[in-house]
N, C-alpha and C. Protein backbone atom coordinates (compact mmCIF):
# COMPACT_ATOMS: atom_id res chain seq x y z
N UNK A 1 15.21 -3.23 45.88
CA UNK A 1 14.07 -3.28 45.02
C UNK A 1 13.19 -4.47 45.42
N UNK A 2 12.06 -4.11 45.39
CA UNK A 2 11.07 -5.11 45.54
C UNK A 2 10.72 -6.33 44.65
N UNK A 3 11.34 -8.01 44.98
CA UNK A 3 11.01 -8.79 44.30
C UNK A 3 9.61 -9.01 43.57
N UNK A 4 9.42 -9.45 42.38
CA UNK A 4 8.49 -9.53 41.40
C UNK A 4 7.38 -10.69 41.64
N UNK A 5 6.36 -10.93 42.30
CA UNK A 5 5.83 -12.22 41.72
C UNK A 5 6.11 -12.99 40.74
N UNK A 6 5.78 -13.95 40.19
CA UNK A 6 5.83 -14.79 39.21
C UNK A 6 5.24 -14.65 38.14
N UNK A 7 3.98 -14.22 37.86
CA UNK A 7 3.48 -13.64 36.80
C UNK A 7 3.78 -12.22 36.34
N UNK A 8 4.61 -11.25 37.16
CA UNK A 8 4.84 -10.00 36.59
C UNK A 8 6.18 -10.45 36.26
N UNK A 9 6.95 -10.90 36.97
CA UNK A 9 8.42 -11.21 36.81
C UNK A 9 8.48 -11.56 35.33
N UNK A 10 7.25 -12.95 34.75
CA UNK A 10 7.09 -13.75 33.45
C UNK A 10 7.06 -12.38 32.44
N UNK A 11 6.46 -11.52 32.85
CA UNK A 11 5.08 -10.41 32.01
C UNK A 11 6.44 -9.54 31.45
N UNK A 12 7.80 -9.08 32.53
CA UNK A 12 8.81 -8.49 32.89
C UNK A 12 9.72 -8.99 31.46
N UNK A 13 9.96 -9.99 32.10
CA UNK A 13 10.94 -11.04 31.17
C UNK A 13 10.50 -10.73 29.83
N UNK A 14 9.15 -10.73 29.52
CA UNK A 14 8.76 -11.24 27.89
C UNK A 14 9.30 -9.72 26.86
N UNK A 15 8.30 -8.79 27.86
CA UNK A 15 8.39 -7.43 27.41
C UNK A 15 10.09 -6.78 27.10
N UNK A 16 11.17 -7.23 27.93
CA UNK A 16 12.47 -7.02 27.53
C UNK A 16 13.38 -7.65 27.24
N UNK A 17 12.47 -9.02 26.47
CA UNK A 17 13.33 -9.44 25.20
C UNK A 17 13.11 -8.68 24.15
N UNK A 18 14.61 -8.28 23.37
CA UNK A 18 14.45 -7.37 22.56
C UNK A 18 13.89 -7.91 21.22
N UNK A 19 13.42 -9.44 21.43
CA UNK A 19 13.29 -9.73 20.08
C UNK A 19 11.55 -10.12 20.21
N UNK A 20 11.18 -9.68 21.15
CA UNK A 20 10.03 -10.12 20.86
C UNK A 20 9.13 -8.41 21.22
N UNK A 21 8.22 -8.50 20.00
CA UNK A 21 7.54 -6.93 20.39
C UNK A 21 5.87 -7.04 21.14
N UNK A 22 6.04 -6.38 22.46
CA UNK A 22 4.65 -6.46 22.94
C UNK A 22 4.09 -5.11 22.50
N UNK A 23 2.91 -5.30 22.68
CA UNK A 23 1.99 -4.33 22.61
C UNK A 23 0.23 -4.39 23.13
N UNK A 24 0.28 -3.04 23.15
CA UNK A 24 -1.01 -2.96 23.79
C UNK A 24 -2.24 -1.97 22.92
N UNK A 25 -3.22 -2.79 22.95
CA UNK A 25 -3.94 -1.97 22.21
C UNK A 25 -5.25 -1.81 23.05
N UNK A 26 -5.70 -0.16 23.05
CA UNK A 26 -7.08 0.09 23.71
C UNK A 26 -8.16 0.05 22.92
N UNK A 27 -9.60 -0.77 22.73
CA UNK A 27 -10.38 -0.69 22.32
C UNK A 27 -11.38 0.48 22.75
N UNK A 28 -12.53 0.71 22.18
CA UNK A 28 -13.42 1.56 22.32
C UNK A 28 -14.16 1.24 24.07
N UNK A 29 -14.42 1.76 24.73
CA UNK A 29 -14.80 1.40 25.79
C UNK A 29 -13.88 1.41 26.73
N UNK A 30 -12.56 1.79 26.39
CA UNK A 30 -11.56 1.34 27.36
C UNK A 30 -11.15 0.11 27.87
N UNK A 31 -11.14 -0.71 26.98
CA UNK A 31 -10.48 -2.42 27.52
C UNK A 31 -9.61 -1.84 26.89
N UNK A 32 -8.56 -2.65 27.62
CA UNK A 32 -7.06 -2.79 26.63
C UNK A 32 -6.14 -4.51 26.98
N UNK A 33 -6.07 -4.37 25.95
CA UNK A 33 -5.48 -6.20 25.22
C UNK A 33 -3.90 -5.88 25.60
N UNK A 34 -3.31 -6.51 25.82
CA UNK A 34 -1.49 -6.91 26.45
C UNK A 34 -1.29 -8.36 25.44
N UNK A 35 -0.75 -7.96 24.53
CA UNK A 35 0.13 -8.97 23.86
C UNK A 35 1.04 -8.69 22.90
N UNK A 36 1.28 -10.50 22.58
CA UNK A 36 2.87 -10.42 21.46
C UNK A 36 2.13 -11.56 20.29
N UNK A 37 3.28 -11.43 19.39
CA UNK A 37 3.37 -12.85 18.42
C UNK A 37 4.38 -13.68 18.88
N UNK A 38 3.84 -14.75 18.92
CA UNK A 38 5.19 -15.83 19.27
C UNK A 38 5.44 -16.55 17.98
N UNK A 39 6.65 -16.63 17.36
CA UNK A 39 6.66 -17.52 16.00
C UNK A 39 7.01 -18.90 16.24
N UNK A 40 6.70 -19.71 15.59
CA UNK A 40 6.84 -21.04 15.71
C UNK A 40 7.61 -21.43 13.96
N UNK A 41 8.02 -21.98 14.07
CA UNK A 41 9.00 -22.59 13.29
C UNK A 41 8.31 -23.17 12.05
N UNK A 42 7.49 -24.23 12.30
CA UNK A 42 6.63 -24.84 10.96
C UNK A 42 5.02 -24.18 10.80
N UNK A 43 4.71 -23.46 11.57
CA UNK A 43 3.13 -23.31 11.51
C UNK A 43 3.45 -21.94 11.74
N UNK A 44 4.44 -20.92 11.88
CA UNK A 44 3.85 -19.47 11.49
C UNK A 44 4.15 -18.95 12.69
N UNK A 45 3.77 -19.26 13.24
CA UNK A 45 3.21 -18.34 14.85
C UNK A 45 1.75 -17.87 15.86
N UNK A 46 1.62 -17.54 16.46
CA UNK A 46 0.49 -17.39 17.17
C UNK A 46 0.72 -16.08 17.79
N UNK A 47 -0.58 -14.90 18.33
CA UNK A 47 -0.77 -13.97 18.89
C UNK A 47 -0.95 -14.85 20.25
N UNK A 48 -0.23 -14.34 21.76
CA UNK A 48 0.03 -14.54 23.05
C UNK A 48 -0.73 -13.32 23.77
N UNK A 49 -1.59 -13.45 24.49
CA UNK A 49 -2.38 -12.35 25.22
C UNK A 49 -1.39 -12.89 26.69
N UNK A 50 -1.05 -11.09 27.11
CA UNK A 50 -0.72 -11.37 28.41
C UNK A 50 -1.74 -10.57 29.22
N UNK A 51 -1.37 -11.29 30.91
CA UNK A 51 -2.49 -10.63 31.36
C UNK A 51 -2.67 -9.13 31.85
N UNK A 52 -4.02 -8.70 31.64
CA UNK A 52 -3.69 -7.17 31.72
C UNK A 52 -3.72 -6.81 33.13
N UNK A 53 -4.59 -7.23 33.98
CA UNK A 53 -4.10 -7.02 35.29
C UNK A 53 -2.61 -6.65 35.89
N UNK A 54 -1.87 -7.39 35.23
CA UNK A 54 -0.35 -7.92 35.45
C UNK A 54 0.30 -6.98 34.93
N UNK A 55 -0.41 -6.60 33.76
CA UNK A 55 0.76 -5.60 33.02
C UNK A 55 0.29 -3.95 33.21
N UNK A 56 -1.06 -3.82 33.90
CA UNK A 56 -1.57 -2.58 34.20
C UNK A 56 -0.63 -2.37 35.56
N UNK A 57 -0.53 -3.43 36.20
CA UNK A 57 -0.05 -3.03 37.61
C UNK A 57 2.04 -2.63 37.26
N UNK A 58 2.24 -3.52 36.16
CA UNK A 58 3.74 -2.96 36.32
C UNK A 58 3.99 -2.08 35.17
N UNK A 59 2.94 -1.23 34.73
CA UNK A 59 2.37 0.22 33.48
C UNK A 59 2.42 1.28 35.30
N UNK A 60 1.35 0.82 36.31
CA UNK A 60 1.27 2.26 37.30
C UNK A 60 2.45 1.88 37.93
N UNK A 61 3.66 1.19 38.11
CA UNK A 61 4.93 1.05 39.14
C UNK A 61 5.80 1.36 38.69
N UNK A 62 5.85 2.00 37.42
CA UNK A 62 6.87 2.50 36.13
C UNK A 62 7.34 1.73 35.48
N UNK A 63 7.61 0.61 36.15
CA UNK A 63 8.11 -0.67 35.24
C UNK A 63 7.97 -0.94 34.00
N UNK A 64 7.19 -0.42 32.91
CA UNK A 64 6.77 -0.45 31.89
C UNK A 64 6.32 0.90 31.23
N UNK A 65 6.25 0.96 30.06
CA UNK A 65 6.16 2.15 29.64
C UNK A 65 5.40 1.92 28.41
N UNK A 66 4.96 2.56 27.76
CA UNK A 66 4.08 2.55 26.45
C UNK A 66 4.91 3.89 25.45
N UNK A 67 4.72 3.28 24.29
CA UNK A 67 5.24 4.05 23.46
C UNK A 67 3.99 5.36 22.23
N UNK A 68 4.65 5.77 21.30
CA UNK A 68 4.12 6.44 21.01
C UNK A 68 2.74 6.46 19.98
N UNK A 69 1.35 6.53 20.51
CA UNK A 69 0.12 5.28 20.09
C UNK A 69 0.20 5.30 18.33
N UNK A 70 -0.64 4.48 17.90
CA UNK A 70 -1.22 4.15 15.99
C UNK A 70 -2.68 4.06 16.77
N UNK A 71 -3.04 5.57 16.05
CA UNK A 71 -4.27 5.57 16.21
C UNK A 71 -5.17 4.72 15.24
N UNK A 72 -6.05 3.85 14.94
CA UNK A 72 -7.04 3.70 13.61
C UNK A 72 -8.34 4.08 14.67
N UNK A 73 -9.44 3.49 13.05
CA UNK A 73 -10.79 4.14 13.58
C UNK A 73 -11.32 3.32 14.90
N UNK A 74 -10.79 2.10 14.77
CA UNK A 74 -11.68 1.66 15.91
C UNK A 74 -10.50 0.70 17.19
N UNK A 75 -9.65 1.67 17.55
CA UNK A 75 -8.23 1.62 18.14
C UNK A 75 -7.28 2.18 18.28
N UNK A 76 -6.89 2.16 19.12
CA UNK A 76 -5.08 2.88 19.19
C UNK A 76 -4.38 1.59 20.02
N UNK A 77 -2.99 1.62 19.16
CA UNK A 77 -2.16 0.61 19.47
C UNK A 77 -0.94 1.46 20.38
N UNK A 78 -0.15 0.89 20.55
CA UNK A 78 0.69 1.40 21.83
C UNK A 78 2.12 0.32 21.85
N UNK A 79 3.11 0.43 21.91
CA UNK A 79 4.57 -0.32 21.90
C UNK A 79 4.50 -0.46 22.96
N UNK A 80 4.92 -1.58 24.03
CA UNK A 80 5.38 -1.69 25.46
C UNK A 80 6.89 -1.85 25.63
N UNK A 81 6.94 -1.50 26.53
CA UNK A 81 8.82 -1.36 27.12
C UNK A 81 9.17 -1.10 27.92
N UNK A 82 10.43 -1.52 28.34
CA UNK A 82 10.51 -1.45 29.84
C UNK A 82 10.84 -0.13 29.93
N UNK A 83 10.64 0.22 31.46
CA UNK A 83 10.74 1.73 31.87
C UNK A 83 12.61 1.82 31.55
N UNK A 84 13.30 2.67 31.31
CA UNK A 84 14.81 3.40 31.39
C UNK A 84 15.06 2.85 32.83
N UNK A 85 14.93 3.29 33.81
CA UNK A 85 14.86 3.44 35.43
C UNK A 85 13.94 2.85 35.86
N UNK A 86 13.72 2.06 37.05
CA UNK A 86 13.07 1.66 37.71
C UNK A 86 13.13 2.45 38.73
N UNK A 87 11.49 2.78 38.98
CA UNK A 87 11.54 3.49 40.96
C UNK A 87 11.85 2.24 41.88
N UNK A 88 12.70 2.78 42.59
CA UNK A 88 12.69 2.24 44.04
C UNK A 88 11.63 2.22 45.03
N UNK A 89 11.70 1.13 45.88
CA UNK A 89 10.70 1.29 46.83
C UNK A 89 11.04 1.85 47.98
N UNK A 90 10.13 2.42 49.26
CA UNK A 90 10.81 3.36 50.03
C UNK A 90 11.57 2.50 50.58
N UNK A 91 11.77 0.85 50.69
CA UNK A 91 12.41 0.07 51.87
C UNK A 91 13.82 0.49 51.07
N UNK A 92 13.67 0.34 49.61
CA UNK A 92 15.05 0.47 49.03
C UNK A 92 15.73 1.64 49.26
N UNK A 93 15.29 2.28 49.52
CA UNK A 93 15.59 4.59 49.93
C UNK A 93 16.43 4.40 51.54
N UNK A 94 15.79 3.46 51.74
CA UNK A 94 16.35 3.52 53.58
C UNK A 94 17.23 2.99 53.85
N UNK A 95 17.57 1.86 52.85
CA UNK A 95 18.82 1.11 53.24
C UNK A 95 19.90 1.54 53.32
């Protein structure tokens, strides 16, 4: 299998901790936002945007998967998760 950069590897990591829930939501126009809540202990927590570049590219490599959308009027939200299976790459097929 093909090692991860550092920012997908990070993007990898976050998305399959089971305790933390990412998600993605598409706005009107087709942007779509990649994030989580991170909680913090005395102040609540904060919303974490990850980057979407990062997470579009390991959404088309299967690596990631989206779940089943919450549509509202001005959005649909989406669960992220890691793929079941990962594809192999062809170097991995040949070995």
């Amino acid at each position: 299998m093909t090692p991860l950069a550092a920012p997908a590897a990070d993007v990898l990591r976050i998305v399959s901790d089971p305790h933390t829930a990412v998600f993605v939501t598409a706005l009107p126009g087709g942007r779509l936002r990649y994030g989580y809540w991170r909680p913090a202990a005395s102040t609540g927590g904060c919303y974490v945007a990850l980057p979407t570049d990062v997470c579009e590219e390991l959404r088309s490599t299967g690596r990631i998967t989206l779940g089943t959308p919450v549509v509202d009027p001005g959005k649909t939200t989406y669960r992220v998760s890691v793929a079941c299976t990962v594809p192999r790459t062809d170097r991995a097929r040949a070995a």
